[in-house]
PDB file of N, CA and C in Angstrom:
ATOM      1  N   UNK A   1      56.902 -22.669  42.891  1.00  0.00           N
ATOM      2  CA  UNK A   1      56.253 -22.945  41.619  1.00  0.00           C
ATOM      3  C   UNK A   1      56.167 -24.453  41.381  1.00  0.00           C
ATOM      4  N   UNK A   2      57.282 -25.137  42.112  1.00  0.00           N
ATOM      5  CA  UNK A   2      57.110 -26.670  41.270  1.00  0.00           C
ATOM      6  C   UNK A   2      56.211 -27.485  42.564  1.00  0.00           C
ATOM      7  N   UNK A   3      55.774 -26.614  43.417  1.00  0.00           N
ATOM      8  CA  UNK A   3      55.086 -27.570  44.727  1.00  0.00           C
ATOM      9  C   UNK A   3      53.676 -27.591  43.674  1.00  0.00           C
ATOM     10  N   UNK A   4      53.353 -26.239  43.423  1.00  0.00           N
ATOM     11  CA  UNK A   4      51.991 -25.596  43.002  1.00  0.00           C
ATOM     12  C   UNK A   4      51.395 -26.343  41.541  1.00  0.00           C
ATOM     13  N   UNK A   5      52.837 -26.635  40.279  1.00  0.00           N
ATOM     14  CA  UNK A   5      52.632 -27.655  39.565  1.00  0.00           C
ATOM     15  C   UNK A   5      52.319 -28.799  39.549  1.00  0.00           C
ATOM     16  N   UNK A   6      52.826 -29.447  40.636  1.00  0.00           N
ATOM     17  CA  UNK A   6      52.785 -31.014  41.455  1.00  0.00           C
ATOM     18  C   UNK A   6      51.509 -30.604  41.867  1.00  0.00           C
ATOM     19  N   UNK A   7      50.717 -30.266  42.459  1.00  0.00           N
ATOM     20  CA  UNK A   7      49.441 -29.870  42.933  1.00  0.00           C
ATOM     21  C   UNK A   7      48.480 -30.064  42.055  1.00  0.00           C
ATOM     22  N   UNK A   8      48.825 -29.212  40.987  1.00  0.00           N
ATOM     23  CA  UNK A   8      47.837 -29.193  39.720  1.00  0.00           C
ATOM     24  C   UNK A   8      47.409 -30.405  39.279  1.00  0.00           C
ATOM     25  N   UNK A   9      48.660 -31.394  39.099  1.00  0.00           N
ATOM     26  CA  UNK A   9      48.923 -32.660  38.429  1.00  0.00           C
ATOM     27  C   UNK A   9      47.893 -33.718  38.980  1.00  0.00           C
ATOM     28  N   UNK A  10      48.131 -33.362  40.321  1.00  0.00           N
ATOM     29  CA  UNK A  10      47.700 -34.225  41.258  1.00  0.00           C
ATOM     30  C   UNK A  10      46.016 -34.050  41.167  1.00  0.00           C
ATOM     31  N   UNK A  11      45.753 -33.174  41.386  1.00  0.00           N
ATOM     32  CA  UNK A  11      44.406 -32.456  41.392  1.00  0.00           C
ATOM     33  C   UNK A  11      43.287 -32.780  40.365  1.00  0.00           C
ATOM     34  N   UNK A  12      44.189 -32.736  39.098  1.00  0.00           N
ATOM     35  CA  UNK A  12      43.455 -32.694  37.707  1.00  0.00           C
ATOM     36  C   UNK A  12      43.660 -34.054  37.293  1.00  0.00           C
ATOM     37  N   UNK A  13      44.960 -35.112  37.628  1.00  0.00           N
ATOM     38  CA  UNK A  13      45.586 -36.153  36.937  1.00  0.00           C
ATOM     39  C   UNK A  13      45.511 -36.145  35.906  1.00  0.00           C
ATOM     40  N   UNK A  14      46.327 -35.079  35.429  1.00  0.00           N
ATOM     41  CA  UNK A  14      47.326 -34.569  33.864  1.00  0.00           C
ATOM     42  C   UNK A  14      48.161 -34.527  34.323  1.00  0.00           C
ATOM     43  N   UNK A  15      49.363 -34.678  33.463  1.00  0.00           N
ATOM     44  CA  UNK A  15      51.012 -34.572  33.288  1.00  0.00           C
ATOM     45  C   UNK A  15      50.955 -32.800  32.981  1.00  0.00           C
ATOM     46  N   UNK A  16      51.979 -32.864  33.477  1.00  0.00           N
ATOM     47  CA  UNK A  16      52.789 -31.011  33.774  1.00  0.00           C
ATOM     48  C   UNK A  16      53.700 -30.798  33.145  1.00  0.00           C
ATOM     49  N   UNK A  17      53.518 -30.664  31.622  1.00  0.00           N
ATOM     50  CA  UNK A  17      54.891 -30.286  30.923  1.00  0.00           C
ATOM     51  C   UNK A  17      55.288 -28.965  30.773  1.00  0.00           C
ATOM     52  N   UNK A  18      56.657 -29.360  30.858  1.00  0.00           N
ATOM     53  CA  UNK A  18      57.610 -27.267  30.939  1.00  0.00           C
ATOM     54  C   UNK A  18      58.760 -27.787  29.971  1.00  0.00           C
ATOM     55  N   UNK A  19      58.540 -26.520  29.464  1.00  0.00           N
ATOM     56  CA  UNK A  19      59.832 -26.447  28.845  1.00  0.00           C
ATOM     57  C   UNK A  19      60.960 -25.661  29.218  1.00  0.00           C
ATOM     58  N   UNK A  20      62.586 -26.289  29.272  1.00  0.00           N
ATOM     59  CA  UNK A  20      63.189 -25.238  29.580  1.00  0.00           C
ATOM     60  C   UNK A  20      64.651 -25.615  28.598  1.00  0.00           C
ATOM     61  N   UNK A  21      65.096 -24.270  28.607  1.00  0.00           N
ATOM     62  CA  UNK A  21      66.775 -24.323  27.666  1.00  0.00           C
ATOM     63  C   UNK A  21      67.897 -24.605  28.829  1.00  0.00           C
ATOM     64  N   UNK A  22      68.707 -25.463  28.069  1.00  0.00           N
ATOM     65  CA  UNK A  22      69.903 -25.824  29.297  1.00  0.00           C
ATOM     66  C   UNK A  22      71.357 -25.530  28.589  1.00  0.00           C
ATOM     67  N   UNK A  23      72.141 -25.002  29.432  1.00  0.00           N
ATOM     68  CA  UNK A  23      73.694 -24.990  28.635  1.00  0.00           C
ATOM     69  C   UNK A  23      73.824 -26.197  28.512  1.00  0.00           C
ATOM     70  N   UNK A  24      75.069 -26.469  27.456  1.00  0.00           N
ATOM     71  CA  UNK A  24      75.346 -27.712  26.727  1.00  0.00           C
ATOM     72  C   UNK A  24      76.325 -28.313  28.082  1.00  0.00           C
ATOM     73  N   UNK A  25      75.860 -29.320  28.336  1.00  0.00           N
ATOM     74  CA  UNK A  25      76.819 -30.662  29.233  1.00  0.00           C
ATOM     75  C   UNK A  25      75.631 -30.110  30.653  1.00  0.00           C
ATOM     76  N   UNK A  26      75.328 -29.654  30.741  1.00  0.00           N
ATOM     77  CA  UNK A  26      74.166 -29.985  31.832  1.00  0.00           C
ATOM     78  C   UNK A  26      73.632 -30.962  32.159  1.00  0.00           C
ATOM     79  N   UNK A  27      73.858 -31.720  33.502  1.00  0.00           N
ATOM     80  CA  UNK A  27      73.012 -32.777  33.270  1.00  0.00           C
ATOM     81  C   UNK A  27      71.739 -32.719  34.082  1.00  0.00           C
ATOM     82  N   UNK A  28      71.187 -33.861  34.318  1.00  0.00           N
ATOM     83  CA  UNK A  28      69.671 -34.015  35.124  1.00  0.00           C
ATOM     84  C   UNK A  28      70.357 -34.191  36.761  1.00  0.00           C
ATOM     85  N   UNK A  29      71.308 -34.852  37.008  1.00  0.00           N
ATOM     86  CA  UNK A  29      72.129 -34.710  38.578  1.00  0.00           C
ATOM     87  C   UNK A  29      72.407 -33.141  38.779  1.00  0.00           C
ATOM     88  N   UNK A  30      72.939 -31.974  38.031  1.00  0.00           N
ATOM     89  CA  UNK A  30      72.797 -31.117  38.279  1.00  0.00           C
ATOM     90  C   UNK A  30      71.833 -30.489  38.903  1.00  0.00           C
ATOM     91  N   UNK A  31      70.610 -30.874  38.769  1.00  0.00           N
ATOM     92  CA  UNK A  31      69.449 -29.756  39.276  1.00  0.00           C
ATOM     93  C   UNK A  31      69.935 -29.460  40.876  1.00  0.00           C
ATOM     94  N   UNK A  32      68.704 -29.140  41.303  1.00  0.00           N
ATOM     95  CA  UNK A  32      69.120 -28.578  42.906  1.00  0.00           C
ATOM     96  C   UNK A  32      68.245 -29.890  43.170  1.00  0.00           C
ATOM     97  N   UNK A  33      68.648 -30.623  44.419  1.00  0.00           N
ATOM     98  CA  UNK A  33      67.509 -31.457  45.342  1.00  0.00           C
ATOM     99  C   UNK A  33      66.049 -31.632  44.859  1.00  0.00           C
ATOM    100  N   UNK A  34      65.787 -30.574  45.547  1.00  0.00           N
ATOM    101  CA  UNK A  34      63.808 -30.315  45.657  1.00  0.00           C
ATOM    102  C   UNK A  34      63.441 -29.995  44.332  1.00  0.00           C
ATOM    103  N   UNK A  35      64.267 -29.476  43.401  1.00  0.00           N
ATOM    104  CA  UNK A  35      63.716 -29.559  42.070  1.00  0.00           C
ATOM    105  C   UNK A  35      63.795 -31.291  41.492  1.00  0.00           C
ATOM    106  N   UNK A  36      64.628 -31.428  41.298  1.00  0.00           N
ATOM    107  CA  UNK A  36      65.027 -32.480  40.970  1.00  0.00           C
ATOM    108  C   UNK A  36      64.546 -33.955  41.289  1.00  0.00           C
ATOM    109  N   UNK A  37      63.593 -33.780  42.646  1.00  0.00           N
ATOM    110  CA  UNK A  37      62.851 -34.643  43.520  1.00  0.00           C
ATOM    111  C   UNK A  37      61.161 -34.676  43.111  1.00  0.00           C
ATOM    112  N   UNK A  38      60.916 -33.390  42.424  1.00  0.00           N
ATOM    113  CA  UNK A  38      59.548 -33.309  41.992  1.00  0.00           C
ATOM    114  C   UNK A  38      59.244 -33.506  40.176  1.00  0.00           C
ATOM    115  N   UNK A  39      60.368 -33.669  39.677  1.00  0.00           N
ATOM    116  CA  UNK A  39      60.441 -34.189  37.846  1.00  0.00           C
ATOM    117  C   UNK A  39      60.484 -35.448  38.000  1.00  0.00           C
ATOM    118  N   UNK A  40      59.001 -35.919  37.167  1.00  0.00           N
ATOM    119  CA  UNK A  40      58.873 -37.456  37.135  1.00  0.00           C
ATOM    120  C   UNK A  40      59.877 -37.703  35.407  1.00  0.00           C
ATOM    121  N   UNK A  41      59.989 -37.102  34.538  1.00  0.00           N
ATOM    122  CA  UNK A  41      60.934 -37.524  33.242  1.00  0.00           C
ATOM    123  C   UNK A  41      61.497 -36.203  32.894  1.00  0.00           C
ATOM    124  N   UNK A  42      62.477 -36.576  32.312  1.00  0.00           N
ATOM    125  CA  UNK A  42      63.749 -35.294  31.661  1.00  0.00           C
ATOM    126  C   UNK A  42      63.998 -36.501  30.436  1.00  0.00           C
ATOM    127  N   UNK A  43      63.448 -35.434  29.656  1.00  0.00           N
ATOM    128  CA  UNK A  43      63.905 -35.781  28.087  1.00  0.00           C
ATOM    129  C   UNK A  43      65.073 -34.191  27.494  1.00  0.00           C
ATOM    130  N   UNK A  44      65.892 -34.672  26.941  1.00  0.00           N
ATOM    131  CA  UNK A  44      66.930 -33.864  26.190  1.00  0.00           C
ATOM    132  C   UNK A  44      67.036 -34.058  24.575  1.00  0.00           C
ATOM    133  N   UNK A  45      66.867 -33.347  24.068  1.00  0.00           N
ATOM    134  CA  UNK A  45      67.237 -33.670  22.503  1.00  0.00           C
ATOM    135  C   UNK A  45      68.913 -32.277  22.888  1.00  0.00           C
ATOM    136  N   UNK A  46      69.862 -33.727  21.794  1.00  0.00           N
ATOM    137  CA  UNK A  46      70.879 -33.156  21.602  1.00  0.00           C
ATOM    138  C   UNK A  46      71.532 -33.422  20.234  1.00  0.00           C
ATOM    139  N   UNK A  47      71.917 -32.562  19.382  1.00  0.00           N
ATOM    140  CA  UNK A  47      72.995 -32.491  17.697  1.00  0.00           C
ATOM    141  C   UNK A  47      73.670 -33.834  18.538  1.00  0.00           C
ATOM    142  N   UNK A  48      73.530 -34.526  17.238  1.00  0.00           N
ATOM    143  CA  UNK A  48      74.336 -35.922  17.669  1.00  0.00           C
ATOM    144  C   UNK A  48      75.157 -36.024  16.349  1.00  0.00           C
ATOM    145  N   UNK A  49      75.438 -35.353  14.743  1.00  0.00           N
ATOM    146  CA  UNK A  49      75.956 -34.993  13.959  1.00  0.00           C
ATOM    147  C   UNK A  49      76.550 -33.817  13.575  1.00  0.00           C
ATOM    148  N   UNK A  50      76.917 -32.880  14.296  1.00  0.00           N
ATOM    149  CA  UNK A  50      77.022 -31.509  13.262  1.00  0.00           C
ATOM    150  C   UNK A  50      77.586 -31.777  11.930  1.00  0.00           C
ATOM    151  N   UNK A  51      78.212 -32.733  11.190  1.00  0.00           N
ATOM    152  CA  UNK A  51      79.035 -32.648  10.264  1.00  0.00           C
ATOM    153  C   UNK A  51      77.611 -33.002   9.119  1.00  0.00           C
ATOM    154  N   UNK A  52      76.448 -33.229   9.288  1.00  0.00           N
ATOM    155  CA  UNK A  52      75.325 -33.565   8.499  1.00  0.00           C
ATOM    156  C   UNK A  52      75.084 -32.545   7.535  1.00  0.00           C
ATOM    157  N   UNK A  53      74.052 -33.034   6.729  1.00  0.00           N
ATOM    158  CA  UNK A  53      73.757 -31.942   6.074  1.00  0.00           C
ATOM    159  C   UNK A  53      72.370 -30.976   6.603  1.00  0.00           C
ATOM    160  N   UNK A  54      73.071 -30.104   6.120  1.00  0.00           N
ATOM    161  CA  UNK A  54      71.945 -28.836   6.918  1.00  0.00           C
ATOM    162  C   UNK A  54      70.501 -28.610   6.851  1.00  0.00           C
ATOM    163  N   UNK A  55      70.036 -29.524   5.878  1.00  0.00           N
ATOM    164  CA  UNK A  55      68.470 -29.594   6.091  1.00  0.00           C
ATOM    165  C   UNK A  55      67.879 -30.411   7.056  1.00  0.00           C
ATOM    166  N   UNK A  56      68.668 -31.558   7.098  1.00  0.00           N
ATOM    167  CA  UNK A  56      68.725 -32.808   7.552  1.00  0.00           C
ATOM    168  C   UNK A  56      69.420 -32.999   8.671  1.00  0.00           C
ATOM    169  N   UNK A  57      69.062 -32.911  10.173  1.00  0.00           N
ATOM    170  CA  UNK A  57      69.980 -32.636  11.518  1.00  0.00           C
ATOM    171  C   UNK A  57      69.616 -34.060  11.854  1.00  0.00           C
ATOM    172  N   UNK A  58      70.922 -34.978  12.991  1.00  0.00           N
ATOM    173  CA  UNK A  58      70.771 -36.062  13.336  1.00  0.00           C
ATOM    174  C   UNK A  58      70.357 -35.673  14.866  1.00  0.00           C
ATOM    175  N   UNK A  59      69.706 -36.336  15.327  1.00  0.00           N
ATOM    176  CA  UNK A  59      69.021 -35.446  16.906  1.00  0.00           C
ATOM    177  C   UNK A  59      69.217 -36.996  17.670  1.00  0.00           C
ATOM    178  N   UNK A  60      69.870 -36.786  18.924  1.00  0.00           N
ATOM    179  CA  UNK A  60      69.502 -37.801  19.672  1.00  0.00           C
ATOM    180  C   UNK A  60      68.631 -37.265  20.891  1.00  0.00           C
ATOM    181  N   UNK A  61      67.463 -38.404  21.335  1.00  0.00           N
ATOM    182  CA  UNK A  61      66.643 -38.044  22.217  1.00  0.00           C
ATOM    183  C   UNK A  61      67.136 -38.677  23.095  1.00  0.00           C
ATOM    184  N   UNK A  62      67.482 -38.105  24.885  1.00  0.00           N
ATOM    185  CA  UNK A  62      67.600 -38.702  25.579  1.00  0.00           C
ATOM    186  C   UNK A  62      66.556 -38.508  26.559  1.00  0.00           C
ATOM    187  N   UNK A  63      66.281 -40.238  27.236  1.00  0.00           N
ATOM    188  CA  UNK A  63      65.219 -40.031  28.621  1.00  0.00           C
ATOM    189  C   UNK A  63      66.463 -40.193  29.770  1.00  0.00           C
ATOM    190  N   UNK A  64      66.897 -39.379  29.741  1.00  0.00           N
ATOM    191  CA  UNK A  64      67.950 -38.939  31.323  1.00  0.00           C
ATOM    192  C   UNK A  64      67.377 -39.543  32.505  1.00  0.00           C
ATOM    193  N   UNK A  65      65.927 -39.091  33.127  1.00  0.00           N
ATOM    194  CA  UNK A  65      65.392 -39.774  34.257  1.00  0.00           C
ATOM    195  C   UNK A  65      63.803 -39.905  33.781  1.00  0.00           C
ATOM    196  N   UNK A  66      63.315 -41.261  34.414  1.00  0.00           N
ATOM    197  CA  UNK A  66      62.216 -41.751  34.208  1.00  0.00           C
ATOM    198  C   UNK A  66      61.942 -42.603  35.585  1.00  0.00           C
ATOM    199  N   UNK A  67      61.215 -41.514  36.214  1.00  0.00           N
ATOM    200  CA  UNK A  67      60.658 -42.177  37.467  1.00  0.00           C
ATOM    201  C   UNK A  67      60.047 -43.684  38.075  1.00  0.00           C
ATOM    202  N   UNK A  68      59.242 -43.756  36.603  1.00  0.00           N
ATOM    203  CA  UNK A  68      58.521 -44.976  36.785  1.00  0.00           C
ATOM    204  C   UNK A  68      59.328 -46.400  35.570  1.00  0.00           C
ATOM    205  N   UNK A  69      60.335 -46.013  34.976  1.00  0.00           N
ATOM    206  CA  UNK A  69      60.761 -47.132  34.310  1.00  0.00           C
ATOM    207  C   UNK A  69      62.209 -46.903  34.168  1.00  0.00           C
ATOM    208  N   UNK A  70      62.505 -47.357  32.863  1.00  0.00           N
ATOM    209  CA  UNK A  70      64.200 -47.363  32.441  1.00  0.00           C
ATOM    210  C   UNK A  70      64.382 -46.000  31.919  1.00  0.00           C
ATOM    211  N   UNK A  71      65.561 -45.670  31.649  1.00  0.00           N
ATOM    212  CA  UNK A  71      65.646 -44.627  30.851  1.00  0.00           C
ATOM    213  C   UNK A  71      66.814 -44.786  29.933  1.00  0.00           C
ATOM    214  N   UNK A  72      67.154 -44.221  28.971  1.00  0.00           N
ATOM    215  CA  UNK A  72      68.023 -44.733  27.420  1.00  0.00           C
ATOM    216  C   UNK A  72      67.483 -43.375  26.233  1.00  0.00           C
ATOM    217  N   UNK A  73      67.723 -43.791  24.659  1.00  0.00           N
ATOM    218  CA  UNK A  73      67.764 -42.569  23.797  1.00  0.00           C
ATOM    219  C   UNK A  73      67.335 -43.382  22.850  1.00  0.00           C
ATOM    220  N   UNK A  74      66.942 -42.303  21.802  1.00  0.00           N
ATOM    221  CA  UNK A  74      66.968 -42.713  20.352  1.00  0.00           C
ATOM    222  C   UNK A  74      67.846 -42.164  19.786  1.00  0.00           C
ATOM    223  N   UNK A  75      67.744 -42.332  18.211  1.00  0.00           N
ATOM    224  CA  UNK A  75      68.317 -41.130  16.824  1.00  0.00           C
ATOM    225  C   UNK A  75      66.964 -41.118  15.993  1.00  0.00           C
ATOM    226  N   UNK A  76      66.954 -39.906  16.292  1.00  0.00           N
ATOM    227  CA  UNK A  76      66.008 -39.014  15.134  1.00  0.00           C
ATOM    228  C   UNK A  76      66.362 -38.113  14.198  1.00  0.00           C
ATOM    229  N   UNK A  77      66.057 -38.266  13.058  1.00  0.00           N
ATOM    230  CA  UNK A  77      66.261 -37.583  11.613  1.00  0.00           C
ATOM    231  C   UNK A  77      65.670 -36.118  11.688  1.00  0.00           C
ATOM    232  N   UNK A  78      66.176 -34.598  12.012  1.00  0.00           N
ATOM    233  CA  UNK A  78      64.917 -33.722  12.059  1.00  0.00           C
ATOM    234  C   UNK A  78      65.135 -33.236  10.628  1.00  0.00           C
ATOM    235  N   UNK A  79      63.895 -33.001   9.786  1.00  0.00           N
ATOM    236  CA  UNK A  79      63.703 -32.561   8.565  1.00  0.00           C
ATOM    237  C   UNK A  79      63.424 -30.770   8.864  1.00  0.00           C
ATOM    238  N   UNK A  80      64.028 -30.085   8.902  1.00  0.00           N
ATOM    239  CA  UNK A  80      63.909 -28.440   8.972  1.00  0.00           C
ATOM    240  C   UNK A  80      62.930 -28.177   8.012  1.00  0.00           C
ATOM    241  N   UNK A  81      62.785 -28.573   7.056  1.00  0.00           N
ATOM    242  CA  UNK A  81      61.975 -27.909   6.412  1.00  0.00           C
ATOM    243  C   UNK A  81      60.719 -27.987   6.316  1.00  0.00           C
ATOM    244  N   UNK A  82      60.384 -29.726   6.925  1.00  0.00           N
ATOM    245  CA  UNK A  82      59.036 -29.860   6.936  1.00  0.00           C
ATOM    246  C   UNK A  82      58.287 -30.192   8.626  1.00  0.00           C
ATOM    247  N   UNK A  83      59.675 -29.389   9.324  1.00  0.00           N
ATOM    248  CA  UNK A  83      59.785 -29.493  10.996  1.00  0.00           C
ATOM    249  C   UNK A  83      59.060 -30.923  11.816  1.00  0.00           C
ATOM    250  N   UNK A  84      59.747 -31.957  10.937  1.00  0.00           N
ATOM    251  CA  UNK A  84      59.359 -33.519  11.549  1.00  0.00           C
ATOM    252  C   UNK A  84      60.607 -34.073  12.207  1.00  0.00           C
ATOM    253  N   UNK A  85      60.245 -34.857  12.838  1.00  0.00           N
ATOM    254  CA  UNK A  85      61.399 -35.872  13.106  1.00  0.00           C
ATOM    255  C   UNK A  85      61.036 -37.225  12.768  1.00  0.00           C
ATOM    256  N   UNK A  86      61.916 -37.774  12.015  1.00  0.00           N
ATOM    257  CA  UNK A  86      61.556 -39.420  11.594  1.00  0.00           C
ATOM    258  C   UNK A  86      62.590 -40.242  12.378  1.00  0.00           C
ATOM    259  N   UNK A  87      62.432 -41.646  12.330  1.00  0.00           N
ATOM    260  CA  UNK A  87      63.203 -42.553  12.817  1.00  0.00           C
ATOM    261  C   UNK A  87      64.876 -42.335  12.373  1.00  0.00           C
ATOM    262  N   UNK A  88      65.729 -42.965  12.896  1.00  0.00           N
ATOM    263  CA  UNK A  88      67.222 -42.768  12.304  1.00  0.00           C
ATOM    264  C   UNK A  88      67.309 -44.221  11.908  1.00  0.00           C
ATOM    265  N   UNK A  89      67.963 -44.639  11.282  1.00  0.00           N
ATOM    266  CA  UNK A  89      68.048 -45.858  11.075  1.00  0.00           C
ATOM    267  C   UNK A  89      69.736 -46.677  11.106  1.00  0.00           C
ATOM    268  N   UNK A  90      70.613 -45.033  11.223  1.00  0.00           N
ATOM    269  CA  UNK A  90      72.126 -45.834  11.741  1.00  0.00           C
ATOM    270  C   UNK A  90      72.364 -45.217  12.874  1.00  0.00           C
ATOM    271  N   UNK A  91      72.680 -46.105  13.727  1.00  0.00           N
ATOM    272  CA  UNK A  91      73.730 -45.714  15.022  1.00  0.00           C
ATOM    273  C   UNK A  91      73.962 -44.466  15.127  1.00  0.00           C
TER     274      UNK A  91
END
């Protein structure tokens, strides 16, 4: 499946986004090899507060691997109710 995605990408020159759920502490070195050899970025959003308040979740975004540059995180504010994420503005 991920030769046949890489194919597509290539073919069409669009980006190939998937989504997938990971147990918690998983990392991007985990994958297997050949998977892991054909993902040009791994972004993670992870609860970076639970003690917040419950409308209001603190989310950190991480770029785990980025083929073509650096990789690092933010903090994002997610608003549940109006399903946004805004900037964080503390640490």
């Amino acid at each position: 499946v991920a030769y046949i995605l890489h194919q597509w990408s290539r073919n069409w020159d669009v980006p190939i986004i998937i989504s997938s759920p990971r147990e918690s502490g998983v990392k991007a070195s985990d994958l297997t090899p050949v998977l892991e050899a054909s993902i040009d970025v791994i972004l993670s959003f992870d609860p970076d507060d639970p003690g917040m308040d419950p409308a209001k979740e603190r989310i950190r975004l991480t770029l785990n691997k980025n083929r073509n540059g650096a990789s690092g995180y933010v903090h994002l504010l997610f608003e549940k109710e109006k399903a946004i994420f805004l900037p964080c503005s503390f640490p």
